[in-house]
PDB file of N, CA and C in Angstrom:
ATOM      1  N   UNK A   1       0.838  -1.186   0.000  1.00  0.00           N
ATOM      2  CA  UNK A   1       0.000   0.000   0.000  1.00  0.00           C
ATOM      3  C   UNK A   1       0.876   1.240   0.000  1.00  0.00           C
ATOM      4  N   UNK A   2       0.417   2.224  -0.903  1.00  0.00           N
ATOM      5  CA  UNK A   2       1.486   3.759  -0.811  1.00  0.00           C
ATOM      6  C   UNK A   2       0.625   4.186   0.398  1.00  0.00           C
ATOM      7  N   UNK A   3       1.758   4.923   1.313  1.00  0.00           N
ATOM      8  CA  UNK A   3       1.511   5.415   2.153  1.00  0.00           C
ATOM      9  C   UNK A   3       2.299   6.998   2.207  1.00  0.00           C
ATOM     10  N   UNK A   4       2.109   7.535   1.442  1.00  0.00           N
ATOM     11  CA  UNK A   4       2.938   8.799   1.630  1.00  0.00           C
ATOM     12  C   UNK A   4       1.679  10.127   1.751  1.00  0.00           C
ATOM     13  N   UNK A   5       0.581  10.569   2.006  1.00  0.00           N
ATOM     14  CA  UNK A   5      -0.256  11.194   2.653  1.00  0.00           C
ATOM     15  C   UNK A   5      -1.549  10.682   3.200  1.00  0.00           C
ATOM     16  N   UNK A   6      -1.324  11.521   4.882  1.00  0.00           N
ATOM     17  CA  UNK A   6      -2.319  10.780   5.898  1.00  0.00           C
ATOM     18  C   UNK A   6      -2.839  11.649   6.477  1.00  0.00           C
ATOM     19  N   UNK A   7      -4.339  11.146   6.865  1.00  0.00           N
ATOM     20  CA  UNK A   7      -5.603  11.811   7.985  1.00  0.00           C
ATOM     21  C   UNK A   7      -4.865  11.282   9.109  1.00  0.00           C
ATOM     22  N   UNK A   8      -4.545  12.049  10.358  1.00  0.00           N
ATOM     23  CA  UNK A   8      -4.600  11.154  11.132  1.00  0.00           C
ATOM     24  C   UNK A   8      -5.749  11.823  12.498  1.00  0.00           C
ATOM     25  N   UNK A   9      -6.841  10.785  12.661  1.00  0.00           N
ATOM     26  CA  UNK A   9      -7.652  11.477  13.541  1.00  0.00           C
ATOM     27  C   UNK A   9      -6.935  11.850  14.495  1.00  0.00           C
ATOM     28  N   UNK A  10      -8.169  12.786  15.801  1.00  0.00           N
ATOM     29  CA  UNK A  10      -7.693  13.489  16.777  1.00  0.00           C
ATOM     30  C   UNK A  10      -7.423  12.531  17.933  1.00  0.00           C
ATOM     31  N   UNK A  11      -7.813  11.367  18.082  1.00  0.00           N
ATOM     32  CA  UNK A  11      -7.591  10.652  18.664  1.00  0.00           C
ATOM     33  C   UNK A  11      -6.424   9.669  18.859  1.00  0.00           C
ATOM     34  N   UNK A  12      -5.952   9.804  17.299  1.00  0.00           N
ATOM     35  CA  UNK A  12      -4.890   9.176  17.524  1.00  0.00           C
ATOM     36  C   UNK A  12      -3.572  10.071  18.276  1.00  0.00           C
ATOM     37  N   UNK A  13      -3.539  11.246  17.805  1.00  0.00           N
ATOM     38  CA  UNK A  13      -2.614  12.401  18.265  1.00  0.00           C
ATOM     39  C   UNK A  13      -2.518  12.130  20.079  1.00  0.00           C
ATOM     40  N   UNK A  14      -3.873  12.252  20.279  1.00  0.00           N
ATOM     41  CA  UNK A  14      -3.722  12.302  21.803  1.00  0.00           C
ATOM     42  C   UNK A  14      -3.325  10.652  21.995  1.00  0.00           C
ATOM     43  N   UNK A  15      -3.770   9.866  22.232  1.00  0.00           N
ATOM     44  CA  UNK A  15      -3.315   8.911  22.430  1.00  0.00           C
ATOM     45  C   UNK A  15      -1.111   8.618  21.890  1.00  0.00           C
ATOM     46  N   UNK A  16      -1.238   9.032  21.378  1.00  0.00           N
ATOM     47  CA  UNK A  16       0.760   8.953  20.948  1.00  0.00           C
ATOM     48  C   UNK A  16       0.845   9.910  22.287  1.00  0.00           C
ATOM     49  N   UNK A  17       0.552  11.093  22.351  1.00  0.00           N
ATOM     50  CA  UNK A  17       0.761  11.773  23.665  1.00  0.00           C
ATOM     51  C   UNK A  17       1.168  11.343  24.583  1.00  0.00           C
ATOM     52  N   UNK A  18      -0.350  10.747  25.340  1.00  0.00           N
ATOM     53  CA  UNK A  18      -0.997  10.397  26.502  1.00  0.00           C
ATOM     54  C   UNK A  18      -0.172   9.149  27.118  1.00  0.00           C
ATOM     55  N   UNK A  19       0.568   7.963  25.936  1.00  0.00           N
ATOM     56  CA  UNK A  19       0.952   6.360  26.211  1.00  0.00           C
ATOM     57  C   UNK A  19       2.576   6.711  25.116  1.00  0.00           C
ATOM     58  N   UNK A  20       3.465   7.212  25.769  1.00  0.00           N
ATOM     59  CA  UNK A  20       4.675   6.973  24.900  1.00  0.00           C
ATOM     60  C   UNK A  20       4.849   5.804  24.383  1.00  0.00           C
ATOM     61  N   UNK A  21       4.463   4.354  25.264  1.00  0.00           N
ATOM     62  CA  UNK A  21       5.069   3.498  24.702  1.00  0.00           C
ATOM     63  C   UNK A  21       4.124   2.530  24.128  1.00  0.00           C
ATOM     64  N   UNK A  22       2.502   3.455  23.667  1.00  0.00           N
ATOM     65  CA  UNK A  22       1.426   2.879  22.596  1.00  0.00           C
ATOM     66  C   UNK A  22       1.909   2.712  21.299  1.00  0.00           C
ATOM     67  N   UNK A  23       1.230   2.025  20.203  1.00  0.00           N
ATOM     68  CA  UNK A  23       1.229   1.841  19.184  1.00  0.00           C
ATOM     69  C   UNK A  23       0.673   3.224  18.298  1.00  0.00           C
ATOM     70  N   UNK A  24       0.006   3.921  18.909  1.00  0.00           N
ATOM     71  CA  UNK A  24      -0.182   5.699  18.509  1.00  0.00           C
ATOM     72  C   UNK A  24       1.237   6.139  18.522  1.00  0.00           C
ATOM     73  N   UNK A  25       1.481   6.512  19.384  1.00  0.00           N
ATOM     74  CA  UNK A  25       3.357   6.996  19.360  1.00  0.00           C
ATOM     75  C   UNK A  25       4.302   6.206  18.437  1.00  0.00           C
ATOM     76  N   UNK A  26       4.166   4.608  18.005  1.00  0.00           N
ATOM     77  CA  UNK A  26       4.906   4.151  17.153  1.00  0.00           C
ATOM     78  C   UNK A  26       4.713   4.310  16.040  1.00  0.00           C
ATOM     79  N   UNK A  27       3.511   4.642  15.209  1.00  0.00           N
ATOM     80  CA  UNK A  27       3.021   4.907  14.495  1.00  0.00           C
ATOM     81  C   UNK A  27       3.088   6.630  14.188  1.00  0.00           C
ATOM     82  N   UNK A  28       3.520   7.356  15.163  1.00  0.00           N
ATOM     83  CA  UNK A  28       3.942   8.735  14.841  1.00  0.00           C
ATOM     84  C   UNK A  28       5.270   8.924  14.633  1.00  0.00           C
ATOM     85  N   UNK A  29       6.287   7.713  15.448  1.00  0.00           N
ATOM     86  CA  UNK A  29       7.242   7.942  14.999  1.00  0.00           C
ATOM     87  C   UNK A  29       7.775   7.435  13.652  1.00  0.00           C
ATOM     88  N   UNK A  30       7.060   6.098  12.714  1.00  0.00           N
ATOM     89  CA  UNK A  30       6.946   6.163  11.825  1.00  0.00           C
ATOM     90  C   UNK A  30       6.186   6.894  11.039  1.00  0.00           C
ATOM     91  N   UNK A  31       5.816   7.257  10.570  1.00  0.00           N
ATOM     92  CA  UNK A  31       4.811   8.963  10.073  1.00  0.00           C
ATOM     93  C   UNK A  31       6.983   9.707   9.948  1.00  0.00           C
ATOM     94  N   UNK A  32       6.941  10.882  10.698  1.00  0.00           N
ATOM     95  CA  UNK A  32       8.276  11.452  11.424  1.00  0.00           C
ATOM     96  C   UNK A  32       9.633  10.182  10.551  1.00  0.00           C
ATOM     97  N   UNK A  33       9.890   9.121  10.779  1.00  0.00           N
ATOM     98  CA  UNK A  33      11.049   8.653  10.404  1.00  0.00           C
ATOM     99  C   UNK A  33      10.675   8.379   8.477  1.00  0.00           C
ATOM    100  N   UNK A  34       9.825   8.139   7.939  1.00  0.00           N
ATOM    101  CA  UNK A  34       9.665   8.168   6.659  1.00  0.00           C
ATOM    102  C   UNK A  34       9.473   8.960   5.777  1.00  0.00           C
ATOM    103  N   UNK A  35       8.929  10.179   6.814  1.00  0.00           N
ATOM    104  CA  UNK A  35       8.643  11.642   5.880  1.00  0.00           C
ATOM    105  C   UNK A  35       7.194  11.680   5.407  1.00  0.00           C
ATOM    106  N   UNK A  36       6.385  10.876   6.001  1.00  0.00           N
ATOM    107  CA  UNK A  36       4.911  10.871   5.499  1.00  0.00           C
ATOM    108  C   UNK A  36       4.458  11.782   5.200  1.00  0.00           C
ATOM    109  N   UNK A  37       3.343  12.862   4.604  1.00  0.00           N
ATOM    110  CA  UNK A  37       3.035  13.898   5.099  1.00  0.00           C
ATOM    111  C   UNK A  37       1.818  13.822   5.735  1.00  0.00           C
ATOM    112  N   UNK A  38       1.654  14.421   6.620  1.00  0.00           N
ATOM    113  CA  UNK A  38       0.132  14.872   7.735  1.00  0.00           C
ATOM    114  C   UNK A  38      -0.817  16.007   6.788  1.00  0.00           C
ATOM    115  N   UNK A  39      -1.938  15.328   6.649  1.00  0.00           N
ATOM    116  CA  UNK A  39      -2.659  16.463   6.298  1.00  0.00           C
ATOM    117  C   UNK A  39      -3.692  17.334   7.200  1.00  0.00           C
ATOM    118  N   UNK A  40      -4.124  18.335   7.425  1.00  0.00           N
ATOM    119  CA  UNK A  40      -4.808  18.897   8.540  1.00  0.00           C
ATOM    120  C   UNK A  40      -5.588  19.506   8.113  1.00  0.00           C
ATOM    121  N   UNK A  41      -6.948  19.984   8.483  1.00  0.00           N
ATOM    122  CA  UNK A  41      -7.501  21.353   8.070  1.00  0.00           C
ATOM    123  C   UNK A  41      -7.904  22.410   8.991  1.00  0.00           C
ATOM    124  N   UNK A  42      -7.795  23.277   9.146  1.00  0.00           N
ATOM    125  CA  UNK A  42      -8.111  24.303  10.186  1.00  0.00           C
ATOM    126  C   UNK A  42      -8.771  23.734  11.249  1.00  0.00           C
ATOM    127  N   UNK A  43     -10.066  22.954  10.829  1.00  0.00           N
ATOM    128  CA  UNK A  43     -10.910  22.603  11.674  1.00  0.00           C
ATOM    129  C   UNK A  43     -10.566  21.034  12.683  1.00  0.00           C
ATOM    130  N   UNK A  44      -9.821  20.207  11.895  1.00  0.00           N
ATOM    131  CA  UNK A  44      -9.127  19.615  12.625  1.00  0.00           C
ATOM    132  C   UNK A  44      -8.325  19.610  13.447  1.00  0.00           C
ATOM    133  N   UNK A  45      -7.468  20.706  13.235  1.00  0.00           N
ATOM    134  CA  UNK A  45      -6.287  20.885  14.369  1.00  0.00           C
ATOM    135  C   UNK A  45      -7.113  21.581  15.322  1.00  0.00           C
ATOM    136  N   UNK A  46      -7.649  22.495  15.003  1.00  0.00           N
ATOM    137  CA  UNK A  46      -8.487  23.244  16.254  1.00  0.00           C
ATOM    138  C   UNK A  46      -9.186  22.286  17.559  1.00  0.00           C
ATOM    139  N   UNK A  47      -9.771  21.442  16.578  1.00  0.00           N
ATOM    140  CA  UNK A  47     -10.379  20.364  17.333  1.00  0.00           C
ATOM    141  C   UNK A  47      -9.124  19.308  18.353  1.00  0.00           C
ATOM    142  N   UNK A  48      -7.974  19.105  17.717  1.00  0.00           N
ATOM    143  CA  UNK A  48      -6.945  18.816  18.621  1.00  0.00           C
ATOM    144  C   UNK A  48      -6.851  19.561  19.257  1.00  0.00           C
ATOM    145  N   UNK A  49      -6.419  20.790  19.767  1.00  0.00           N
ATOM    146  CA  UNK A  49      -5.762  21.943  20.017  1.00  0.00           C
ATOM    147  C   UNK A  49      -7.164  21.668  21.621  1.00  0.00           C
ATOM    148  N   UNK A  50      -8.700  21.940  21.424  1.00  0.00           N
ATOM    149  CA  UNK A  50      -9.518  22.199  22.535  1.00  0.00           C
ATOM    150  C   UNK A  50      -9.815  20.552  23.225  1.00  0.00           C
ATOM    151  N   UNK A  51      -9.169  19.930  22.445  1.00  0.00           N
ATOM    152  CA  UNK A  51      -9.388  18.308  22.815  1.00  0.00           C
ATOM    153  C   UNK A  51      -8.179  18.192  24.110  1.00  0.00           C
ATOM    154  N   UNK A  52      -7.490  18.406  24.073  1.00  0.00           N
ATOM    155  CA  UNK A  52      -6.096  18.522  24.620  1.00  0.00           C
ATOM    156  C   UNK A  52      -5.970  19.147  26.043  1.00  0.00           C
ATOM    157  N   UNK A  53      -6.799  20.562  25.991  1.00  0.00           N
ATOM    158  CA  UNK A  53      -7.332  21.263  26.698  1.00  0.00           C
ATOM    159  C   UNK A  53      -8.109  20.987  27.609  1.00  0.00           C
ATOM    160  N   UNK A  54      -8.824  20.031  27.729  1.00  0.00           N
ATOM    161  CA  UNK A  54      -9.509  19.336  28.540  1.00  0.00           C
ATOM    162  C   UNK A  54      -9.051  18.842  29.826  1.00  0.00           C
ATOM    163  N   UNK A  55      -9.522  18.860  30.949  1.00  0.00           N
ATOM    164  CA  UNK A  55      -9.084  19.142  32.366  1.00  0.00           C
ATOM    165  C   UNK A  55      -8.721  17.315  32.305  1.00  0.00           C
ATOM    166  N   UNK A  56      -9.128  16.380  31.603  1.00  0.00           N
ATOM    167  CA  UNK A  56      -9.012  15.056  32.066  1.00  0.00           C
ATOM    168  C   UNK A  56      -8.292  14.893  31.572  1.00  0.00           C
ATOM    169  N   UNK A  57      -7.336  15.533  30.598  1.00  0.00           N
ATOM    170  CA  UNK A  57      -5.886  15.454  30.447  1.00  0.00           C
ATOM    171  C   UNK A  57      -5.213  15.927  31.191  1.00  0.00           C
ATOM    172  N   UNK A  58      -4.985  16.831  32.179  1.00  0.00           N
ATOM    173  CA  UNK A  58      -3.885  17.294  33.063  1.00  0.00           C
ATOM    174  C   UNK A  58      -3.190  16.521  33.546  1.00  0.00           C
ATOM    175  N   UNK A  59      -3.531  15.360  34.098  1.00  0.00           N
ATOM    176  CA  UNK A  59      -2.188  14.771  34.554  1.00  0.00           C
ATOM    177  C   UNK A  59      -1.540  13.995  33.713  1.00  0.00           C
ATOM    178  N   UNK A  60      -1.620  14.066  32.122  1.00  0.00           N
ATOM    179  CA  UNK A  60      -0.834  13.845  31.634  1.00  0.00           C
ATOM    180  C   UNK A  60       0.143  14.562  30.629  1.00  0.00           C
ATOM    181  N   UNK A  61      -0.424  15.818  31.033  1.00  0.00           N
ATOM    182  CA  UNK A  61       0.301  17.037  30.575  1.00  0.00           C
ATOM    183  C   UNK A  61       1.486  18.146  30.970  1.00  0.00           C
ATOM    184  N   UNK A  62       2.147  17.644  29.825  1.00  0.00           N
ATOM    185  CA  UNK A  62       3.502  18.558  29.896  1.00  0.00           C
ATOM    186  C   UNK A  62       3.669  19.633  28.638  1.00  0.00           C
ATOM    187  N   UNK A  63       2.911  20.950  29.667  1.00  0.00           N
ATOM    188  CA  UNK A  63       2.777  21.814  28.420  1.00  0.00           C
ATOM    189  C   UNK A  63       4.055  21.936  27.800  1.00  0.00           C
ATOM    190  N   UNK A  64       5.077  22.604  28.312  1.00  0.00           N
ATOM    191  CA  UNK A  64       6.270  22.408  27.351  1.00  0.00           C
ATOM    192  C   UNK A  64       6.235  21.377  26.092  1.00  0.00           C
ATOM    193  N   UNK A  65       6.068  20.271  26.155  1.00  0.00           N
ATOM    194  CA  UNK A  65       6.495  19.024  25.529  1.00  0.00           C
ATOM    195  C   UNK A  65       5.182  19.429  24.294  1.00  0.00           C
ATOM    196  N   UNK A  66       4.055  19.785  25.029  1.00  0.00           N
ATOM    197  CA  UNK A  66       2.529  19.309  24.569  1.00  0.00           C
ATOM    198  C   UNK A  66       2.851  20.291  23.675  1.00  0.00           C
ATOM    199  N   UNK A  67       3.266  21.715  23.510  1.00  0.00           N
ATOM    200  CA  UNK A  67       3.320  22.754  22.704  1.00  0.00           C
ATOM    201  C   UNK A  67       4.153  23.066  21.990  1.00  0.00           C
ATOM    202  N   UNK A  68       5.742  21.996  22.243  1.00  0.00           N
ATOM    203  CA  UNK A  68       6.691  21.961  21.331  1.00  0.00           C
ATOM    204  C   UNK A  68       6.080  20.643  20.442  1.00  0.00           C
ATOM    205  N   UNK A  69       5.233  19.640  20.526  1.00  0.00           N
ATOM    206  CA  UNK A  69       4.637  18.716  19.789  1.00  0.00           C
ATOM    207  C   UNK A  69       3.711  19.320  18.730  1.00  0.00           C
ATOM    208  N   UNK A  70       2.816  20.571  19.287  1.00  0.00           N
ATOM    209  CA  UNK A  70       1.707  21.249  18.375  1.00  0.00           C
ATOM    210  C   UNK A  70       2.418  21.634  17.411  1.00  0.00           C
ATOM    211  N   UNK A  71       3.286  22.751  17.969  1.00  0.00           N
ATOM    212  CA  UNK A  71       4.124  23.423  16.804  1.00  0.00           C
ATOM    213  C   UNK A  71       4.959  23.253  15.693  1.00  0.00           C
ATOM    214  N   UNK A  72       5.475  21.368  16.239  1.00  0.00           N
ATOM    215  CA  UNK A  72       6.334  20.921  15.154  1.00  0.00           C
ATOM    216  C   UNK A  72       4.903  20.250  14.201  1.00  0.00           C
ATOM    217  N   UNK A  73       3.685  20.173  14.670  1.00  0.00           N
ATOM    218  CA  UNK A  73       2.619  19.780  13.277  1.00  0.00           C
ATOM    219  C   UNK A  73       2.316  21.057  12.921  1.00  0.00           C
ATOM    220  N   UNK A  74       1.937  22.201  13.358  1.00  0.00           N
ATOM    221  CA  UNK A  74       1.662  23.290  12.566  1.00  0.00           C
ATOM    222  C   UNK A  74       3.235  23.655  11.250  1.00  0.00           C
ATOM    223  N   UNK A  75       3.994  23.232  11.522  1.00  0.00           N
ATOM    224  CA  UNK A  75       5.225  23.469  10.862  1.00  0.00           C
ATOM    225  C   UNK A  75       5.059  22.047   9.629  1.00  0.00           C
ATOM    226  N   UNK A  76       5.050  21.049  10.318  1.00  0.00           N
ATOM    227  CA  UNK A  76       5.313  19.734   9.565  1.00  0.00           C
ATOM    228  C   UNK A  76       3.653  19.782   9.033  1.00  0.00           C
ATOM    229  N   UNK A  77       2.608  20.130   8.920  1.00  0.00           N
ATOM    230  CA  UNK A  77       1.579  19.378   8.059  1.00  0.00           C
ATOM    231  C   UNK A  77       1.341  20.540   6.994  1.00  0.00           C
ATOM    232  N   UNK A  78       0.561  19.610   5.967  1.00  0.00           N
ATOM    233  CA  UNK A  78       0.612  19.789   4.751  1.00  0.00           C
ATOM    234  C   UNK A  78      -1.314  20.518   5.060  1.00  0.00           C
ATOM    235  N   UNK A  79      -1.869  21.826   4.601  1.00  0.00           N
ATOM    236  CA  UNK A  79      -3.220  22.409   4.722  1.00  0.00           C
ATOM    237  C   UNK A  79      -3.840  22.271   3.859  1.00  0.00           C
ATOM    238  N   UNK A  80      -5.082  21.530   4.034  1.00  0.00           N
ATOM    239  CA  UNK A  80      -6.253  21.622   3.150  1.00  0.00           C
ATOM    240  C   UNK A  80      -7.422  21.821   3.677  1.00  0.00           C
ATOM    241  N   UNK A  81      -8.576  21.783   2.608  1.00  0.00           N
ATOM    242  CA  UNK A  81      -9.779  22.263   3.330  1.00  0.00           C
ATOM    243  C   UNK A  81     -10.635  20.985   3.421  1.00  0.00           C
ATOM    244  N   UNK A  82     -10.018  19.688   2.663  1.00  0.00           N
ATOM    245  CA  UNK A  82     -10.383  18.615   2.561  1.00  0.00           C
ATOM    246  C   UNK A  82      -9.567  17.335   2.881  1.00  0.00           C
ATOM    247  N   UNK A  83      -9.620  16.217   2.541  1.00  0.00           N
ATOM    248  CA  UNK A  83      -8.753  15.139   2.768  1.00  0.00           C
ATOM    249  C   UNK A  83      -7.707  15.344   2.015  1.00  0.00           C
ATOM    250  N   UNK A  84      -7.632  16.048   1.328  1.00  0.00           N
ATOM    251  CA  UNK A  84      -6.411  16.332   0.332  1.00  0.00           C
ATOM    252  C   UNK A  84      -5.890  15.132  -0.155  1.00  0.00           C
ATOM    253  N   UNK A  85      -6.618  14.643  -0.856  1.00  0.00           N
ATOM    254  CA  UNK A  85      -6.372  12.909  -1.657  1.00  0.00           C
ATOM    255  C   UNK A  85      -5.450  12.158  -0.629  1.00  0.00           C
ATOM    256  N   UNK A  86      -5.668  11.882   0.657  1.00  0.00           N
ATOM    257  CA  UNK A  86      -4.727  11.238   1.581  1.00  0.00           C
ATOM    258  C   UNK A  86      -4.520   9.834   0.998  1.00  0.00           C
ATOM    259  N   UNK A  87      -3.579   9.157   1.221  1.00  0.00           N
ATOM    260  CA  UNK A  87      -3.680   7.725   1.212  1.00  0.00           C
ATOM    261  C   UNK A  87      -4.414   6.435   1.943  1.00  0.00           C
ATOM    262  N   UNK A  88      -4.680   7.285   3.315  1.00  0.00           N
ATOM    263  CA  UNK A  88      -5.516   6.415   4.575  1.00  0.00           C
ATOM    264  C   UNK A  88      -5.742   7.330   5.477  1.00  0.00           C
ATOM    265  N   UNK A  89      -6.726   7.444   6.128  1.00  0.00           N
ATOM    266  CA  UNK A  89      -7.191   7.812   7.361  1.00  0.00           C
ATOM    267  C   UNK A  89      -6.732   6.847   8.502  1.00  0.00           C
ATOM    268  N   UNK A  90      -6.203   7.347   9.435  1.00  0.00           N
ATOM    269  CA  UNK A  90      -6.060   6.821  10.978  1.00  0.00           C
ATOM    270  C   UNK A  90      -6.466   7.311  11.835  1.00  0.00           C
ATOM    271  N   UNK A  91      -7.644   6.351  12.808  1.00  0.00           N
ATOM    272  CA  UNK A  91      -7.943   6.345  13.311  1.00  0.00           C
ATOM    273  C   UNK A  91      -8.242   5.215  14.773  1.00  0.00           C
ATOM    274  N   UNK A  92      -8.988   5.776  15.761  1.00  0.00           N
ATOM    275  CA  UNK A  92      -9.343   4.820  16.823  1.00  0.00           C
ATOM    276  C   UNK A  92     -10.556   4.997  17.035  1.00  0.00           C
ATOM    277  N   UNK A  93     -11.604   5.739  16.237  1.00  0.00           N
ATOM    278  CA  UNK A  93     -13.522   5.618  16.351  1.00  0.00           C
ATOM    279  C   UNK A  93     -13.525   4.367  15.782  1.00  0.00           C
ATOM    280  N   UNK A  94     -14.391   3.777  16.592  1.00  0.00           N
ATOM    281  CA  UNK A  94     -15.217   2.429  16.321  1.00  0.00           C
ATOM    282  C   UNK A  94     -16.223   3.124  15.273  1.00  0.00           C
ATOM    283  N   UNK A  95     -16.741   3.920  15.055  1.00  0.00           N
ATOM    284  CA  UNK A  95     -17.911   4.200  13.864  1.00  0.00           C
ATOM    285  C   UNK A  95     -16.981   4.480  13.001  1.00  0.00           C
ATOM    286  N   UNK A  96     -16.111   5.234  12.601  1.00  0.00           N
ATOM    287  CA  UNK A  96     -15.240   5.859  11.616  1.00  0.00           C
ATOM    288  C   UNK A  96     -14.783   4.341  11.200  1.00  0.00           C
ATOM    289  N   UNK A  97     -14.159   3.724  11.623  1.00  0.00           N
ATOM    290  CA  UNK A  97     -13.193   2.294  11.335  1.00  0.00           C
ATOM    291  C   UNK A  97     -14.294   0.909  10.788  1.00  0.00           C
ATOM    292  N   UNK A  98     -15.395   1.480  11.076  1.00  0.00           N
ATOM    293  CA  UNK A  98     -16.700   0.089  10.787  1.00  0.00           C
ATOM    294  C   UNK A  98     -17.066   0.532   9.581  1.00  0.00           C
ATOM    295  N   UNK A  99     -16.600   1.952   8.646  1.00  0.00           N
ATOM    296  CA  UNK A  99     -16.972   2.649   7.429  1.00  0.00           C
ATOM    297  C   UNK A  99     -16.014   1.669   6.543  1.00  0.00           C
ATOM    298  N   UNK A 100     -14.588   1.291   6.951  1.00  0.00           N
ATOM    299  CA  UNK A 100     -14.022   0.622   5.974  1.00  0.00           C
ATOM    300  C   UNK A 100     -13.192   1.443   5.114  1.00  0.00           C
ATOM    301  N   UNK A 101     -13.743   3.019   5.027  1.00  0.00           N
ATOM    302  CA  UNK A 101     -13.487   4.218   4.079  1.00  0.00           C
ATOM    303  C   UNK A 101     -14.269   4.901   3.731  1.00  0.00           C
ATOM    304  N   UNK A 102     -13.793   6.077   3.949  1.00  0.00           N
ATOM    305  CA  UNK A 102     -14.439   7.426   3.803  1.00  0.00           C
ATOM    306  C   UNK A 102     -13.865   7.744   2.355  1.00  0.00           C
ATOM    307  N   UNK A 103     -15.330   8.532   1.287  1.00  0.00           N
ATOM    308  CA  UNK A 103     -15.105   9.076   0.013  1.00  0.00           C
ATOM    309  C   UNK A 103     -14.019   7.758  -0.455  1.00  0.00           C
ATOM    310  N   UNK A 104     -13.892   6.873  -0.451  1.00  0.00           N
ATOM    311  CA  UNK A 104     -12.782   5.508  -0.884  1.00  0.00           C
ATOM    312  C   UNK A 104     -11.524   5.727  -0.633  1.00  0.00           C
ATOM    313  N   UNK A 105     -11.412   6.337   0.496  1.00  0.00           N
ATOM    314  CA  UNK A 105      -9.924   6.578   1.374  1.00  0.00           C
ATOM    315  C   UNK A 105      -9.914   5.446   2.457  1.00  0.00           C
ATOM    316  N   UNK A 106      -9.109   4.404   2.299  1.00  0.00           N
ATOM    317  CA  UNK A 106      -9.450   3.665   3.750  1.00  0.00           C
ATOM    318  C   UNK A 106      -9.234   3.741   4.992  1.00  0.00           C
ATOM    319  N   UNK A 107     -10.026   3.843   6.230  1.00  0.00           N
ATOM    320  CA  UNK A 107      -9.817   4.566   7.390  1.00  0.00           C
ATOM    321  C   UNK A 107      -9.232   2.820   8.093  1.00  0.00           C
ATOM    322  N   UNK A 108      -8.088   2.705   8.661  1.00  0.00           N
ATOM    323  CA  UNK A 108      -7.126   1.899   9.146  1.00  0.00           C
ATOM    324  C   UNK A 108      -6.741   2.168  10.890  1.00  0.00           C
ATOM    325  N   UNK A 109      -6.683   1.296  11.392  1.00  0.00           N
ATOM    326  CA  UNK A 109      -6.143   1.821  13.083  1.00  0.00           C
ATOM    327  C   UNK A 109      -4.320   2.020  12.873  1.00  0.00           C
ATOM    328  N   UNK A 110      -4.025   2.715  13.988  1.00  0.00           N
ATOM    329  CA  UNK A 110      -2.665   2.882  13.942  1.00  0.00           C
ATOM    330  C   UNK A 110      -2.181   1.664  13.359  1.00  0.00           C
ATOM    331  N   UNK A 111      -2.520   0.155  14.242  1.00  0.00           N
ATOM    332  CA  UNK A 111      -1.972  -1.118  13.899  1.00  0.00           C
ATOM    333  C   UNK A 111      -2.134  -1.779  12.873  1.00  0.00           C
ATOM    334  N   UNK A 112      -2.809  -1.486  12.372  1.00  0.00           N
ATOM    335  CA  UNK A 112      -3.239  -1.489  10.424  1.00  0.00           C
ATOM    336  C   UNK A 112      -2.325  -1.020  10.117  1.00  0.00           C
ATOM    337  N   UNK A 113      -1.935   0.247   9.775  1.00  0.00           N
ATOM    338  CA  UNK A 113      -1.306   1.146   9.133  1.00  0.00           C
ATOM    339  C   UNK A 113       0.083   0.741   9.351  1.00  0.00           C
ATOM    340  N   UNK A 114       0.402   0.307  10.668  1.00  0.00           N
ATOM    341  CA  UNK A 114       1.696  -0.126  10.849  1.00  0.00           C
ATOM    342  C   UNK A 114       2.157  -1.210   9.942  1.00  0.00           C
ATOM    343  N   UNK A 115       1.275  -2.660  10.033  1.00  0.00           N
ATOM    344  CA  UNK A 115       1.698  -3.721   9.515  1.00  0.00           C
ATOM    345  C   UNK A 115       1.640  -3.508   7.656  1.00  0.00           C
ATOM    346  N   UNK A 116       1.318  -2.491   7.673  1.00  0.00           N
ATOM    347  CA  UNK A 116       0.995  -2.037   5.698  1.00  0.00           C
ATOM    348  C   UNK A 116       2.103  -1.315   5.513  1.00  0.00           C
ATOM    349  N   UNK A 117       3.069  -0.544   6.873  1.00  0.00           N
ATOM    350  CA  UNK A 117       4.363  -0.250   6.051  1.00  0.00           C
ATOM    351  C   UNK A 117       5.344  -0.571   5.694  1.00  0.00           C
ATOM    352  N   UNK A 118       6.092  -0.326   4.767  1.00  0.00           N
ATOM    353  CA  UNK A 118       7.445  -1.744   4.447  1.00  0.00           C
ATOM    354  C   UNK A 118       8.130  -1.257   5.442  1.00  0.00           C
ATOM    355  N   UNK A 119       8.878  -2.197   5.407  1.00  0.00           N
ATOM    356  CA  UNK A 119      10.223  -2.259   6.565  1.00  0.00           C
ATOM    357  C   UNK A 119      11.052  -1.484   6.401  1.00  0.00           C
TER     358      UNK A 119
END
């Protein structure tokens, strides 16, 4: 499967956060070690950005870390107002992932996406 542009839901972001040593975080650091590109749209990141914000994250928050992480995706993603022909969506919604694919983009869990990249 080409994997060189990706959705990646808001859920997955927080989760790489939240569990350094999840399959979200391995999956970001592949994203980061291959050069994938991230696609975003205003309304998505925003939606990270107040997701994050949320008081039931505090104790796992290190704003430093949390805001040098935002800034290297506002720097590193690629802006559209749409999916911007991604290659796969990633995600962790049980409704989003039971679609199979959105507009015929296939929506994949981190661990999908992992075992579909070459070595």
């Amino acid at each position: 499967m080409k994997v060189e542009r990706l959705v990646v839901d808001t859920n997955v972001w927080i989760a790489a956060l939240i569990s350094p040593d999840g399959t979200a975080r391995e999956l970001v650091r592949a994203i980061l070690d291959r050069d994938i590109d991230v696609l975003f749209t205003e309304s998505t990141f925003n939606e990270l950005v107040s997701r994050l914000a949320k008081p039931k994250f505090d104790r796992y928050r290190d704003a430093a870390a949390w805001d040098a992480f935002l800034a290297a995706l506002v720097e590193r993603a690629l802006w559209h107002e749409d999916s911007g022909e991604a290659d796969a969506i990633v995600s962790g919604d049980r409704d989003l992932l039971t679609l199979g694919a959105y507009e015929s983009i296939p929506v994949l869990t981190p661990a999908q996406l992992l075992a579909r990249l070459p070595a």
